[in-house]
C-alpha atoms as a PDB file:
ATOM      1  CA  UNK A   1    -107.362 -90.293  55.137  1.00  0.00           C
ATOM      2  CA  UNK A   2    -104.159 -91.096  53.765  1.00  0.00           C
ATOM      3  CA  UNK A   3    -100.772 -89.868  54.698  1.00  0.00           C
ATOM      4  CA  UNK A   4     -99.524 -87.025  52.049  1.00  0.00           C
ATOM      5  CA  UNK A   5     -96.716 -88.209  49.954  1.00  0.00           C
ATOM      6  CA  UNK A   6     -93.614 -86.020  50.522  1.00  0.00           C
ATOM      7  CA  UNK A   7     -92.565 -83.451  47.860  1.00  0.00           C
ATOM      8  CA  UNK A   8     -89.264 -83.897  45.988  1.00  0.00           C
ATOM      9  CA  UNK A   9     -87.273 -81.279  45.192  1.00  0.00           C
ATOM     10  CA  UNK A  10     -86.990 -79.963  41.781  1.00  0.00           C
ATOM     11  CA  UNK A  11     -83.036 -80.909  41.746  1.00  0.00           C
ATOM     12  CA  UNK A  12     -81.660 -83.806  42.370  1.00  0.00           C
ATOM     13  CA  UNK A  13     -78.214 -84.985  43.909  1.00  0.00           C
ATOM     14  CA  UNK A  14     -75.845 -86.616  41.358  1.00  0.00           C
ATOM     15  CA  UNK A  15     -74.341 -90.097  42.906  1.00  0.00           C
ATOM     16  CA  UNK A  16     -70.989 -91.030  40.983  1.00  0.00           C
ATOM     17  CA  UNK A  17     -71.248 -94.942  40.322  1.00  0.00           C
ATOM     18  CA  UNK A  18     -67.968 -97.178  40.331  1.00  0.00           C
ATOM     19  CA  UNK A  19     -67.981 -97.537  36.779  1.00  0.00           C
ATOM     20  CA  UNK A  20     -67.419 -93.564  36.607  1.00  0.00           C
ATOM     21  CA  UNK A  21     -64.182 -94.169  39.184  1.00  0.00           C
ATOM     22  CA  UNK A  22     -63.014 -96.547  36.784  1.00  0.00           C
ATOM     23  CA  UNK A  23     -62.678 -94.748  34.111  1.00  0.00           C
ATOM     24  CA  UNK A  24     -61.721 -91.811  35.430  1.00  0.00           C
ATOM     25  CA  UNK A  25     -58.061 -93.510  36.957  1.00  0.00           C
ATOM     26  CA  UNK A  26     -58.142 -95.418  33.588  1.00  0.00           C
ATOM     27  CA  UNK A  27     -57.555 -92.007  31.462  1.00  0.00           C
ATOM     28  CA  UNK A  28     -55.241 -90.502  34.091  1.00  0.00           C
ATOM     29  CA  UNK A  29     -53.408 -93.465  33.970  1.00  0.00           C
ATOM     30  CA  UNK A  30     -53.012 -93.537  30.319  1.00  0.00           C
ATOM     31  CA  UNK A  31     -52.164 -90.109  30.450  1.00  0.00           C
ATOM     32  CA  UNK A  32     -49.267 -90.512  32.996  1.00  0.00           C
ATOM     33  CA  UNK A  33     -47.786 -93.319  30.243  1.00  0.00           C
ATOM     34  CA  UNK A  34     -48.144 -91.017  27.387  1.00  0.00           C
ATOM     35  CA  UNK A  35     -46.070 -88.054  29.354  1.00  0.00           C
ATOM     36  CA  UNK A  36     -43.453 -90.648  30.584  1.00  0.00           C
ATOM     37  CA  UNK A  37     -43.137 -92.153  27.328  1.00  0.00           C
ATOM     38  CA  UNK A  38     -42.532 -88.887  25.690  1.00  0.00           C
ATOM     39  CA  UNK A  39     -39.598 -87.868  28.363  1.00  0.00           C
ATOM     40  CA  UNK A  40     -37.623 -90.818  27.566  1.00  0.00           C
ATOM     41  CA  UNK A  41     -38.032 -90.369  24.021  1.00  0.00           C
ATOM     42  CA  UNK A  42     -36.769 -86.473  24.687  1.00  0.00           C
ATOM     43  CA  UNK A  43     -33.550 -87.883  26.595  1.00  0.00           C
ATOM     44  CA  UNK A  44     -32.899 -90.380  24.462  1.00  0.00           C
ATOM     45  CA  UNK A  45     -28.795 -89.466  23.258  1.00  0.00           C
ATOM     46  CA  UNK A  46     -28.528 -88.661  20.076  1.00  0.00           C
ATOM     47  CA  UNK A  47     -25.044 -88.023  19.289  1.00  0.00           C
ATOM     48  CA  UNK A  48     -23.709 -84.440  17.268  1.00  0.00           C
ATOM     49  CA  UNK A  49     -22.726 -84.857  13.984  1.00  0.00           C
ATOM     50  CA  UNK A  50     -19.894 -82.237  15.060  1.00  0.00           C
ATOM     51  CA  UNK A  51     -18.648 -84.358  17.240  1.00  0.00           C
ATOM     52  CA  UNK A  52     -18.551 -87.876  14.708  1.00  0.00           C
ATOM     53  CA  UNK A  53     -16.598 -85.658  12.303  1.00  0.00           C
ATOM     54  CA  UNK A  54     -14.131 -84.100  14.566  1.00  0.00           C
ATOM     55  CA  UNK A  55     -13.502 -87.653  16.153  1.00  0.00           C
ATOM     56  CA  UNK A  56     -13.450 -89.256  12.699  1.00  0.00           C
ATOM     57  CA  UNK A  57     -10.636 -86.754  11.692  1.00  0.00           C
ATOM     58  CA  UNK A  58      -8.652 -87.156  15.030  1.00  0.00           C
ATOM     59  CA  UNK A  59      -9.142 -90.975  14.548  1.00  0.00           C
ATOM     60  CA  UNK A  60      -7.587 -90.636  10.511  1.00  0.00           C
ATOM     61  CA  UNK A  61      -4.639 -87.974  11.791  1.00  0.00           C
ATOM     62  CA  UNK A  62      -3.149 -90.719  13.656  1.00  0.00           C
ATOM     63  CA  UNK A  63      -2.861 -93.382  11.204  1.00  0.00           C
ATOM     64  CA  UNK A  64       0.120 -94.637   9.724  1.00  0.00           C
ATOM     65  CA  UNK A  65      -0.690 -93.331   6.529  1.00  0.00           C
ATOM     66  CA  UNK A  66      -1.332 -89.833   7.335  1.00  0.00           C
ATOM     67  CA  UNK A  67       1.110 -89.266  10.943  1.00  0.00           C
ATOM     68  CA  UNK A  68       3.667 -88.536   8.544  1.00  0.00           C
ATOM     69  CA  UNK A  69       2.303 -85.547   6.961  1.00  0.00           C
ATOM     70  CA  UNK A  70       1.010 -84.503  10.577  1.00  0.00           C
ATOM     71  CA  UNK A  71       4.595 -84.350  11.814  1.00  0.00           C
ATOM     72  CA  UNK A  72       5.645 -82.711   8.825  1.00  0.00           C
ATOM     73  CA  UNK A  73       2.950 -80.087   9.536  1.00  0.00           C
ATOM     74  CA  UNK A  74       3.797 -79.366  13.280  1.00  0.00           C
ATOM     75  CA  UNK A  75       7.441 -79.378  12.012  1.00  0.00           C
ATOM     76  CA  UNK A  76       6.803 -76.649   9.574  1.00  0.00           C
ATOM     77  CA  UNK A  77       4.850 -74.503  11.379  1.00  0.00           C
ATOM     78  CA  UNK A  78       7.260 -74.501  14.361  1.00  0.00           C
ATOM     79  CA  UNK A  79       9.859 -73.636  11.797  1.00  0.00           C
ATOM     80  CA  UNK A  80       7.657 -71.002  10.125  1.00  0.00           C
ATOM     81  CA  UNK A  81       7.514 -69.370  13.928  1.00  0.00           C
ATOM     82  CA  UNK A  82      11.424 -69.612  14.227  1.00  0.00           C
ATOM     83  CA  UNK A  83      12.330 -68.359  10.673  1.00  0.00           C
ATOM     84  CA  UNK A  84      13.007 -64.512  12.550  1.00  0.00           C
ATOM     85  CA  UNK A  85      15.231 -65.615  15.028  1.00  0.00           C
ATOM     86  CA  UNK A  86      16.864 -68.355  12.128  1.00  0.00           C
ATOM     87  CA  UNK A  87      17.588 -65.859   9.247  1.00  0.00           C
ATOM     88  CA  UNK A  88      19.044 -63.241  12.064  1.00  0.00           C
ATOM     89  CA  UNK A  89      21.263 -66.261  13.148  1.00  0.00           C
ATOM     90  CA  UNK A  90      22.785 -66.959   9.489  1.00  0.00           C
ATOM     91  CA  UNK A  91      23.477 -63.418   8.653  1.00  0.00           C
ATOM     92  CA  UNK A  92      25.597 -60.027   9.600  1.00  0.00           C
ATOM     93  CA  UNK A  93      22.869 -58.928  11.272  1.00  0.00           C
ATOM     94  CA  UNK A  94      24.629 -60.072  15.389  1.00  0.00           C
ATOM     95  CA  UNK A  95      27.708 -58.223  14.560  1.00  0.00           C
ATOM     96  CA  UNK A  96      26.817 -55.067  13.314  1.00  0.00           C
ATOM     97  CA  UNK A  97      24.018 -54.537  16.034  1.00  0.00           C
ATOM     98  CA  UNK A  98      26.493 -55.542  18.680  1.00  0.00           C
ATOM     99  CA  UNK A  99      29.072 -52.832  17.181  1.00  0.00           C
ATOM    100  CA  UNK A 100      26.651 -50.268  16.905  1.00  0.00           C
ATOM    101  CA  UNK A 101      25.533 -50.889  20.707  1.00  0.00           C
ATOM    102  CA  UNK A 102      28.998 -50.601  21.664  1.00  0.00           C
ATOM    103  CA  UNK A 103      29.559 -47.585  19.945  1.00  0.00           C
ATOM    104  CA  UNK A 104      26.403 -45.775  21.893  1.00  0.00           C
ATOM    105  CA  UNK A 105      28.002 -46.958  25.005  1.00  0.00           C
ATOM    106  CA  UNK A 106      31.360 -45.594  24.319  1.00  0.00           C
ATOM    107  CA  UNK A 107      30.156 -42.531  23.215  1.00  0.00           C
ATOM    108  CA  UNK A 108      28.330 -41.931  26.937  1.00  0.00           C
ATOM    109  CA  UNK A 109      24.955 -42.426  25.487  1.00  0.00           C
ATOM    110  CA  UNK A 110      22.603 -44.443  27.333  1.00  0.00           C
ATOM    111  CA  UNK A 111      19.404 -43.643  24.879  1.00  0.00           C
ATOM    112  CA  UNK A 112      20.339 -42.650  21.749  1.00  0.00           C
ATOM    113  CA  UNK A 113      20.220 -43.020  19.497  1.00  0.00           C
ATOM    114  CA  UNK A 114      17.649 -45.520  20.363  1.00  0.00           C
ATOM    115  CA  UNK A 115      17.288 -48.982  20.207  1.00  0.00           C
ATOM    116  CA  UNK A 116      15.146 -49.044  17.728  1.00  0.00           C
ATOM    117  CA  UNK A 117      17.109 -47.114  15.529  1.00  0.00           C
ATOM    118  CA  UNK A 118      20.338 -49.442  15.705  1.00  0.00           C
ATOM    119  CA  UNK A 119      18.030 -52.195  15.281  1.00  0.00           C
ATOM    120  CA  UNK A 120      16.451 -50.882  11.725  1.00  0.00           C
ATOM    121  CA  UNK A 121      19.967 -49.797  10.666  1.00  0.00           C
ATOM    122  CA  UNK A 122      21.411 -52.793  11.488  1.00  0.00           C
ATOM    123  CA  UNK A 123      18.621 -54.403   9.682  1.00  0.00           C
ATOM    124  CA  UNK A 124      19.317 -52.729   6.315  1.00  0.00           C
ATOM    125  CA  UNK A 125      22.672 -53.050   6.266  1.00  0.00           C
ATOM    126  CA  UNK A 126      22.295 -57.141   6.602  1.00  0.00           C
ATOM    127  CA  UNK A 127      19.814 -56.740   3.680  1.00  0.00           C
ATOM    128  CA  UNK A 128      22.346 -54.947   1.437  1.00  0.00           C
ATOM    129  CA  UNK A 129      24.975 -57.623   2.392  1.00  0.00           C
ATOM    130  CA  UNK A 130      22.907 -60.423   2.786  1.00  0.00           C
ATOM    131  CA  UNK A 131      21.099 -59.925  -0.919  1.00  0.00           C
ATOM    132  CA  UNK A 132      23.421 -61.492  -3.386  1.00  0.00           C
ATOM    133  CA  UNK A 133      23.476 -64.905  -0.766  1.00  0.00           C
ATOM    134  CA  UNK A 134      19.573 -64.566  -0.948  1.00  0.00           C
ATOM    135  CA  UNK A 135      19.599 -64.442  -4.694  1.00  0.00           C
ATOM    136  CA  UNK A 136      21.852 -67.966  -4.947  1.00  0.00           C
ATOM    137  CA  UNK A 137      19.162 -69.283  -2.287  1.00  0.00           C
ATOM    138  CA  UNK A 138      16.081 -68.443  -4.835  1.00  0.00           C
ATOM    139  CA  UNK A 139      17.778 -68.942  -7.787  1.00  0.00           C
ATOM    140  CA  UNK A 140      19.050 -72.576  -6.342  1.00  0.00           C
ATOM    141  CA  UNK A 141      16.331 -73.640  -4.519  1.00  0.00           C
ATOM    142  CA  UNK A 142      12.799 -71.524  -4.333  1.00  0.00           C
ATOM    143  CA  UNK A 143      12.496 -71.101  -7.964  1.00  0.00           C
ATOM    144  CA  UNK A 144      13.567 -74.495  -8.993  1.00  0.00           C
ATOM    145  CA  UNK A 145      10.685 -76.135  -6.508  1.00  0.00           C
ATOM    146  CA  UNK A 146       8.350 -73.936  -7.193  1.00  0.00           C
ATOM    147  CA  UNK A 147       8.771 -74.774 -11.087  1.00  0.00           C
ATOM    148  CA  UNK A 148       8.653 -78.233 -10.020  1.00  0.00           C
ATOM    149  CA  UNK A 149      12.565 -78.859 -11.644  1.00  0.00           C
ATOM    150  CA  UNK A 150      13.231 -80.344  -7.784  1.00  0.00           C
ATOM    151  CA  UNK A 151      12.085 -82.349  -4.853  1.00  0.00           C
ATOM    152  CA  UNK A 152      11.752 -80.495  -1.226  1.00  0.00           C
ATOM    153  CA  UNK A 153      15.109 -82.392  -0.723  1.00  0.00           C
ATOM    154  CA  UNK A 154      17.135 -81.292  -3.349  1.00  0.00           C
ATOM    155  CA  UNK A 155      15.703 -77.243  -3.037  1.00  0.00           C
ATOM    156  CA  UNK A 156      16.294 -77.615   0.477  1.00  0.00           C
ATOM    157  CA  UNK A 157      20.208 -79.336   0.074  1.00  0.00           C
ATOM    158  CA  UNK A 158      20.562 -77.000  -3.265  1.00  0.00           C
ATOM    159  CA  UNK A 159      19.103 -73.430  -1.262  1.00  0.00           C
ATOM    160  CA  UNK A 160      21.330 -73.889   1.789  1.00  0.00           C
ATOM    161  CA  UNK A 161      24.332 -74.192   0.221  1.00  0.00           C
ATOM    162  CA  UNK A 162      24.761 -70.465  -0.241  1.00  0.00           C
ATOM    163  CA  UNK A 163      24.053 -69.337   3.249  1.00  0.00           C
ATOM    164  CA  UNK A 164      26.681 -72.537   4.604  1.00  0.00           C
ATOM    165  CA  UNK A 165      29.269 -70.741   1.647  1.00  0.00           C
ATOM    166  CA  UNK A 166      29.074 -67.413   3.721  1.00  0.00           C
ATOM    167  CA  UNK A 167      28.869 -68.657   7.145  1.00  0.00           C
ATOM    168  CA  UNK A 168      32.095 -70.785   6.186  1.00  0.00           C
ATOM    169  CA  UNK A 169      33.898 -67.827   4.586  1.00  0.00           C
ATOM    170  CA  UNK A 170      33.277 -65.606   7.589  1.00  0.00           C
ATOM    171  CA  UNK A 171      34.873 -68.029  10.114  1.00  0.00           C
ATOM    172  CA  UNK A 172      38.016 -68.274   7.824  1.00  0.00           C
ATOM    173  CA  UNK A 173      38.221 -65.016   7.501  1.00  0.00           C
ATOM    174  CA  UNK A 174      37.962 -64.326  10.923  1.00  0.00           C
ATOM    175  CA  UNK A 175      40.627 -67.331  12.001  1.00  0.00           C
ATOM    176  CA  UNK A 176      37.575 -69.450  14.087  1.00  0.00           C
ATOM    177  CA  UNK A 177      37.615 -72.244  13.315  1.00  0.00           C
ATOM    178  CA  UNK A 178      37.974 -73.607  16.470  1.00  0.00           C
ATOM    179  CA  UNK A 179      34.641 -72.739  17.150  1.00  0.00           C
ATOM    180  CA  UNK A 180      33.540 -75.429  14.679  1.00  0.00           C
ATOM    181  CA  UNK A 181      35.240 -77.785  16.337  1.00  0.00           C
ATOM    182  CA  UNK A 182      33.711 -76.524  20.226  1.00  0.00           C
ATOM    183  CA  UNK A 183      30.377 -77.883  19.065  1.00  0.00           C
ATOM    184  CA  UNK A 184      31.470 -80.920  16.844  1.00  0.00           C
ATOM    185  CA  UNK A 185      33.071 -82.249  20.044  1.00  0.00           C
ATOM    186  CA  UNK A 186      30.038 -82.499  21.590  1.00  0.00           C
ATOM    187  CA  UNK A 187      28.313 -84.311  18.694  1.00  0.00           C
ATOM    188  CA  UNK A 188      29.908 -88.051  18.725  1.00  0.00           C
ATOM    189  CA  UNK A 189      27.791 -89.706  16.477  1.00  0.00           C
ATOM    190  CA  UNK A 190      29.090 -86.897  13.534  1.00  0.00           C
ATOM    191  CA  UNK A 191      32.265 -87.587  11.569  1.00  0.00           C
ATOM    192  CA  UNK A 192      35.045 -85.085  11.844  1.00  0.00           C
ATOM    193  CA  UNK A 193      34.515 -82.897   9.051  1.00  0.00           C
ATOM    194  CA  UNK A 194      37.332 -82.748   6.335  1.00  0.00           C
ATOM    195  CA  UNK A 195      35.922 -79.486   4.784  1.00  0.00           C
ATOM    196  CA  UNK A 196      33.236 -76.653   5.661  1.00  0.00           C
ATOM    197  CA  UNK A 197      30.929 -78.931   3.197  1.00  0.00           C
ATOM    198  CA  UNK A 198      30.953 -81.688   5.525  1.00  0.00           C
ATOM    199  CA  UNK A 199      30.033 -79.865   9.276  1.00  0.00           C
ATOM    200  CA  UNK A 200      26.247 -80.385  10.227  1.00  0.00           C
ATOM    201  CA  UNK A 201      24.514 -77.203  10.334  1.00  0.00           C
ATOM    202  CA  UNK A 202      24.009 -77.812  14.037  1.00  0.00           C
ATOM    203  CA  UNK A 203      27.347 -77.070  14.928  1.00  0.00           C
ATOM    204  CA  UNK A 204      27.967 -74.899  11.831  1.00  0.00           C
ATOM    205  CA  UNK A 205      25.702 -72.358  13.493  1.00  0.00           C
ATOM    206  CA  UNK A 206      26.461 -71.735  16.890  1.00  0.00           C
ATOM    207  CA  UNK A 207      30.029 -71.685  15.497  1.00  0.00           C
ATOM    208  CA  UNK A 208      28.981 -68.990  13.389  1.00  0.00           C
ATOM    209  CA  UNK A 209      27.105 -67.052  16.143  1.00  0.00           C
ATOM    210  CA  UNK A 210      30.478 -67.340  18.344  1.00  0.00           C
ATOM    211  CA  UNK A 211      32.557 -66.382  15.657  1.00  0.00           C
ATOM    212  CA  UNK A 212      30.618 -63.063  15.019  1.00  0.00           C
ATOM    213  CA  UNK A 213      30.193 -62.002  18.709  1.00  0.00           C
ATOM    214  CA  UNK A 214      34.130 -62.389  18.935  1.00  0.00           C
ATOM    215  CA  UNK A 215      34.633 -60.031  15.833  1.00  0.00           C
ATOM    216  CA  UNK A 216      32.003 -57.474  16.978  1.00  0.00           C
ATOM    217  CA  UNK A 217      33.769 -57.216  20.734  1.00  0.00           C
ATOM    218  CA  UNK A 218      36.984 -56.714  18.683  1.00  0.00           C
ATOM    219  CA  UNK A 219      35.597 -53.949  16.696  1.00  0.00           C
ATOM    220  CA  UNK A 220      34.123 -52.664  20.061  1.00  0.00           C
ATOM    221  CA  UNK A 221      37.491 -52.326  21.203  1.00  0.00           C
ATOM    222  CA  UNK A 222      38.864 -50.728  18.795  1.00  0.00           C
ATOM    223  CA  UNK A 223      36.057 -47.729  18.962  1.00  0.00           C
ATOM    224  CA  UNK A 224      36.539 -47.743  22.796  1.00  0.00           C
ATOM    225  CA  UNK A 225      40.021 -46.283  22.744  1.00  0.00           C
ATOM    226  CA  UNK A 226      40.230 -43.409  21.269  1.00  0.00           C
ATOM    227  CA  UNK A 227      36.944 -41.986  23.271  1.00  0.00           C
ATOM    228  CA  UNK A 228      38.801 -43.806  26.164  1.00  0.00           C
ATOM    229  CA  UNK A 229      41.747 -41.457  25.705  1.00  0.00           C
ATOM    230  CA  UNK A 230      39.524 -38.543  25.670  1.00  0.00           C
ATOM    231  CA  UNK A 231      38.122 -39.516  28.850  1.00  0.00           C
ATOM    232  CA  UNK A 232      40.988 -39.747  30.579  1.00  0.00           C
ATOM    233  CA  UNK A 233      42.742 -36.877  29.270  1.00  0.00           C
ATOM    234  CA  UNK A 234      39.229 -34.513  29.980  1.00  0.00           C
ATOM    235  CA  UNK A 235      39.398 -36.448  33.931  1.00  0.00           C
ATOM    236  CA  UNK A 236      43.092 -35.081  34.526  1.00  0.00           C
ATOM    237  CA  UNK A 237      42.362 -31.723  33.363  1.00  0.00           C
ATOM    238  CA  UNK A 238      39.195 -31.264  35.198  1.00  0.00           C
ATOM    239  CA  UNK A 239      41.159 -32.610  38.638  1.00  0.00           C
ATOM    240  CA  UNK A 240      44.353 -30.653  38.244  1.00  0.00           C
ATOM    241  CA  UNK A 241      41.730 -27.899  37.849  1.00  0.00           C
ATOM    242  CA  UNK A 242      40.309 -28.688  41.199  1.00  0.00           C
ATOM    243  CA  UNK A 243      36.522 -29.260  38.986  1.00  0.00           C
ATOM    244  CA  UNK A 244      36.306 -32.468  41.577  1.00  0.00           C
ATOM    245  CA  UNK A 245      32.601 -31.733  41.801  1.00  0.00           C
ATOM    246  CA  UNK A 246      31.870 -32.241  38.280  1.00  0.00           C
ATOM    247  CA  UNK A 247      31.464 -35.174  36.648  1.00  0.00           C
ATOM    248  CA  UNK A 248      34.541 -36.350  33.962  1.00  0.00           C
ATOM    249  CA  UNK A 249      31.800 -38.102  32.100  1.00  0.00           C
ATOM    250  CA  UNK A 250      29.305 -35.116  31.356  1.00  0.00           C
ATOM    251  CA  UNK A 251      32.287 -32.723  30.264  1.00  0.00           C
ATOM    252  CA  UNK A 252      34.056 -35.355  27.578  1.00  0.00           C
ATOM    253  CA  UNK A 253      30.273 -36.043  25.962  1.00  0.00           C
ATOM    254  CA  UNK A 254      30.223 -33.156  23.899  1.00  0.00           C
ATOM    255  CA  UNK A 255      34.069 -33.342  22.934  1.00  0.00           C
ATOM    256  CA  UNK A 256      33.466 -37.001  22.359  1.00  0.00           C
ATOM    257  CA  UNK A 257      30.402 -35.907  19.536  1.00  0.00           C
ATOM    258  CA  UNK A 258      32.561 -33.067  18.486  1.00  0.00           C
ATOM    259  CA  UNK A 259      35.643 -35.794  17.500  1.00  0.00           C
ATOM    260  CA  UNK A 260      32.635 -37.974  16.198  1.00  0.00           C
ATOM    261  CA  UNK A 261      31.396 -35.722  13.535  1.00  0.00           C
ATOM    262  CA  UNK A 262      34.873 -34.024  12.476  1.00  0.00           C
ATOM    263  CA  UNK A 263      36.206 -37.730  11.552  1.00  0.00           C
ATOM    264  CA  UNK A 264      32.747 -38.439  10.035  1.00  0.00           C
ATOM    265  CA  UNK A 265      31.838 -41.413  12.364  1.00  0.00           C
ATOM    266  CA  UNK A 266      29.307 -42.872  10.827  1.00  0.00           C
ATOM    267  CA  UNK A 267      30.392 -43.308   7.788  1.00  0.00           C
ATOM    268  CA  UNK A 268      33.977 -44.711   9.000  1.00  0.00           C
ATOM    269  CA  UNK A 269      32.109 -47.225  11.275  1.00  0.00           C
ATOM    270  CA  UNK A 270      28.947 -48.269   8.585  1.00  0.00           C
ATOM    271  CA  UNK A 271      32.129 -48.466   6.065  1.00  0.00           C
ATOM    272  CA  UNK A 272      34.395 -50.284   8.004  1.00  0.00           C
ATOM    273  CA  UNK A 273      31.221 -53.116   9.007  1.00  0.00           C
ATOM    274  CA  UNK A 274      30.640 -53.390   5.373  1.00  0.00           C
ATOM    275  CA  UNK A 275      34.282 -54.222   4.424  1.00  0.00           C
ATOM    276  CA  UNK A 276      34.608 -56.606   7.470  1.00  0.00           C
ATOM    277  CA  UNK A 277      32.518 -59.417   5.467  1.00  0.00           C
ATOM    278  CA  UNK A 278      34.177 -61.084   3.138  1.00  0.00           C
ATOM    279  CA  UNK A 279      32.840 -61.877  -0.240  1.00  0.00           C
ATOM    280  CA  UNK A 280      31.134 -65.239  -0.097  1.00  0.00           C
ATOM    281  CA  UNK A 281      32.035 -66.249  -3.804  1.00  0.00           C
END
């Protein structure tokens, strides 16, 4: 009798051929292209618009044709930050705010009245000298340019002639004019001036600054004495009183505000700053 065949089992072992290997490193492969091709497409540099424009506009700033007009715009801008500090240097405003400091310092008072206070009043009184120059500079110049009647040149030549008419007048008036020629020695390249016309404003304005600190330390003088007086004649009494332990100072103050008010101070001082300006006309 025959051996019995032997029984298979109902499931069968799966055997991977090559061909299966094949393809199988064939799709991963293609894969691994796809995902690499894709990165280098995602760091490809594309460049920011921002950036073309904002190098495009550097690039046309520096031409010949337009670094002109950007030097004339950094020039007026740095003038438009100095205008302050340049329309307190042309007017009144140095000497009366130097006066009116001295005069808190020869009265004895350290904090009032208080800075700010001499500043604003100093302040207003240059703007109710100042205002007829102002009106020749927008008459002559502002309103003419901004009608269009003149070039920036001839507003600018035809609106500084008014504020050069009262810097010149003050120096005269004061007997400065050596101050002019401080500053036009150190200029050689400048022709001596024959009139106040002719002097650059460069040295015209210093000059003018020099002159006006002179004439306020004069008119500091002059307000020093008489409250010097009192404070010697209040420091003999108190010694020959044997008062040795008080101080000279803190007795005079309130005979020094007492002589203030009776002669109305502040209206000889404020009056005697206005008169000190000469007409400009």
């Amino acid at each position: 009798m025959p051996d019995q065949a032997p029984a298979y089992s109902s499931v069968q072992t799966f055997k991977p051929s090559a061909f299966a290997y094949v393809g199988c490193f064939l799709c991963l492969w293609l894969f691994s292209a796809n995902t690499l091709h894709a990165q280098d497409t995602e760091n490809v540099y594309t460049p920011d618009p921002a950036a073309q424009t904002l190098s495009t506009a550097l690039s046309e700033w520096i031409t010949p044709e337009q670094l002109d007009n950007t030097i004339q715009t950094v020039l007026l801008l740095g003038a438009v930050s100095l205008a302050p500090a340049i329309i307190l240097m042309t007017t009144c405003f140095v000497r009366i705010v130097v006066v009116l400091g001295l005069l808190r310092a020869a009265l004895g008072l350290q904090t009032l009245p208080s800075t700010q206070v001499i500043t604003s009043l100093a302040l207003f009184m240059s703007l109710a000298i100042m205002s007829p120059v102002w009106k020749q500079v927008y008459d002559e110049g502002v309103k003419p340019y901004s009608n269009k009647e003149k070039t920036l040149d001839e507003a600018w030549t035809s609106g500084i002639e008014p504020v050069r008419r009262f810097m010149s007048v003050q120096i005269e008036a004061t007997s400065n004019q050596d101050d002019i020629w401080l500053f036009m020695k150190y200029m050689p390249h400048a022709k001596p001036p024959e009139n106040y016309s002719e002097v650059p404003l460069a040295a015209l304005l210093p000059a003018f600054m020099l002159s006006e600190l002179k004439t306020a330390f004069l008119i500091g003088f002059q307000i020093f004495v008489p409250f010097l007086i009192l404070d010697m004649v209040i420091a003999s009494a108190t010694m020959s009183m044997g008062m040795i332990m008080l101080s000279p100072s803190l007795i005079s103050l309130p005979f020094k505000l007492l002589l203030f008010v009776l002669v109305d101070g502040w209206q000889l001082i404020v009056g005697m700053l206005m008169q000190s300006f000469q007409p400009f006309m």
